[in-house]
Protein backbone atom coordinates (compact mmCIF):
# COMPACT_ATOMS: atom_id res chain seq x y z
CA UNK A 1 86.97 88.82 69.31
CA UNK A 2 89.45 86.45 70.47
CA UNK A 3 92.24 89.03 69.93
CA UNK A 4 90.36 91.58 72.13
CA UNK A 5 90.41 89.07 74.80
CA UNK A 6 93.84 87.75 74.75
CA UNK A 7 94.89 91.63 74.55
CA UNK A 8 93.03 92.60 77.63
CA UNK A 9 94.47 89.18 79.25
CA UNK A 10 98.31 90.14 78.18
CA UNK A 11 97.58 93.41 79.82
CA UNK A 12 95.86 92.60 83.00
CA UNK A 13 98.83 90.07 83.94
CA UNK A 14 101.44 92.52 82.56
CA UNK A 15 103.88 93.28 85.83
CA UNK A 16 103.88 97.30 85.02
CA UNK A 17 100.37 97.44 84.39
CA UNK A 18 99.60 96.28 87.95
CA UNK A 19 102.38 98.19 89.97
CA UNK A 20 100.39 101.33 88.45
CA UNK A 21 96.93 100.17 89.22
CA UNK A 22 98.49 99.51 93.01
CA UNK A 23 100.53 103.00 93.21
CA UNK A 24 97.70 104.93 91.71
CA UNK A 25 95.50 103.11 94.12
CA UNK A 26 97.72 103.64 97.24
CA UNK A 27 98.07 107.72 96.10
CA UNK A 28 94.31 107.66 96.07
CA UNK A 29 93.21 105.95 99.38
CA UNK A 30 95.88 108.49 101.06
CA UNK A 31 94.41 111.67 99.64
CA UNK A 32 90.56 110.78 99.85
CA UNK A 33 91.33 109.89 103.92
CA UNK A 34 93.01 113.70 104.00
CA UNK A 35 90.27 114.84 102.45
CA UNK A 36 88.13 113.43 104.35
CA UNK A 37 90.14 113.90 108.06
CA UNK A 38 89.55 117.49 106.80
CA UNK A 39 85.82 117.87 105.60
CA UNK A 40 87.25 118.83 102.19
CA UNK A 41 83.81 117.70 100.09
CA UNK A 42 84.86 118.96 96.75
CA UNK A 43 88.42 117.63 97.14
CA UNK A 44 87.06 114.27 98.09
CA UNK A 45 84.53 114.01 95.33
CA UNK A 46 87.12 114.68 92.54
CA UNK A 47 89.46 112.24 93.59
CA UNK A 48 86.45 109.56 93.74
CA UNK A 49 85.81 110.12 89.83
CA UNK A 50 88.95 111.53 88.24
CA UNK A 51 91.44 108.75 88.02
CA UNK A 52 95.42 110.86 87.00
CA UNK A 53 97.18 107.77 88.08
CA UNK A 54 98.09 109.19 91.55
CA UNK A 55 99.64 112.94 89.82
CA UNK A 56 96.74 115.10 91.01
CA UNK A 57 96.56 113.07 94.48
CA UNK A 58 100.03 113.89 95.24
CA UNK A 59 99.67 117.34 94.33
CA UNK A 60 97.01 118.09 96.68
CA UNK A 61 98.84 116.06 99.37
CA UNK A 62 101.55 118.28 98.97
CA UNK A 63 100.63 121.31 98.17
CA UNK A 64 96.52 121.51 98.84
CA UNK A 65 95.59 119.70 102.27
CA UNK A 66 94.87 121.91 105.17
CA UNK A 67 97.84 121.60 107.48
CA UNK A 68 97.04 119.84 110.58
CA UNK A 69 100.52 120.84 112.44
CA UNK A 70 99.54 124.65 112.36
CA UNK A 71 96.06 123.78 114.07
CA UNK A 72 98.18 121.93 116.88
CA UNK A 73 100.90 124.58 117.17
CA UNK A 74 98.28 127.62 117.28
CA UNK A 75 96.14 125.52 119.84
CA UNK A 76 98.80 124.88 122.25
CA UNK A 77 99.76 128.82 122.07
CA UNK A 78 96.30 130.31 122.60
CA UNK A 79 95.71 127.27 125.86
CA UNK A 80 99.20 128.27 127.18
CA UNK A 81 98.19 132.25 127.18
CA UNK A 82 94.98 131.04 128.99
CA UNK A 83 96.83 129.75 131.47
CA UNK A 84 99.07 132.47 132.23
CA UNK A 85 95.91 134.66 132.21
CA UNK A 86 94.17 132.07 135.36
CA UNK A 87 97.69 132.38 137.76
């Protein structure tokens, strides 16, 4: 028993082992707000239960997310036609 816990006490003060807890943390808060900003239910749920150590986070940051730029861009198109349409 005493092993176990000396073990688990090496590793929780072990430099590595908390710079991954914080970047696998950090990757996770990021994608779950996306997720979120974006009603993305399913995307949100999985990232609350599977833990990848920030791989599957950054793929759907990348790769996954609705992009918010094309919203703008189309937005500002169809309000400038509407405006040309009233003159």
């Amino acid at each position: 028993m005493t092993y176990n816990v000396l073990a688990l006490q090496n590793l929780l003060f072990n430099p590595w082992f908390l710079i991954l807890i914080v970047w696998s943390l950090v990757w996770k808060y990021i994608a779950m707000w996306k997720a979120g900003r974006n009603n993305q239910l399913g995307w949100y749920i999985v990232f609350a239960f599977i833990h990848t150590l920030g791989i599957l986070e950054i793929i759907y940051i990348l790769f996954f997310r609705k992009n918010m730029n094309k919203k703008v861009v189309v937005n500002e198109v169809i309000n400038k036609k509407v405006r040309k349409r009233k003159k």
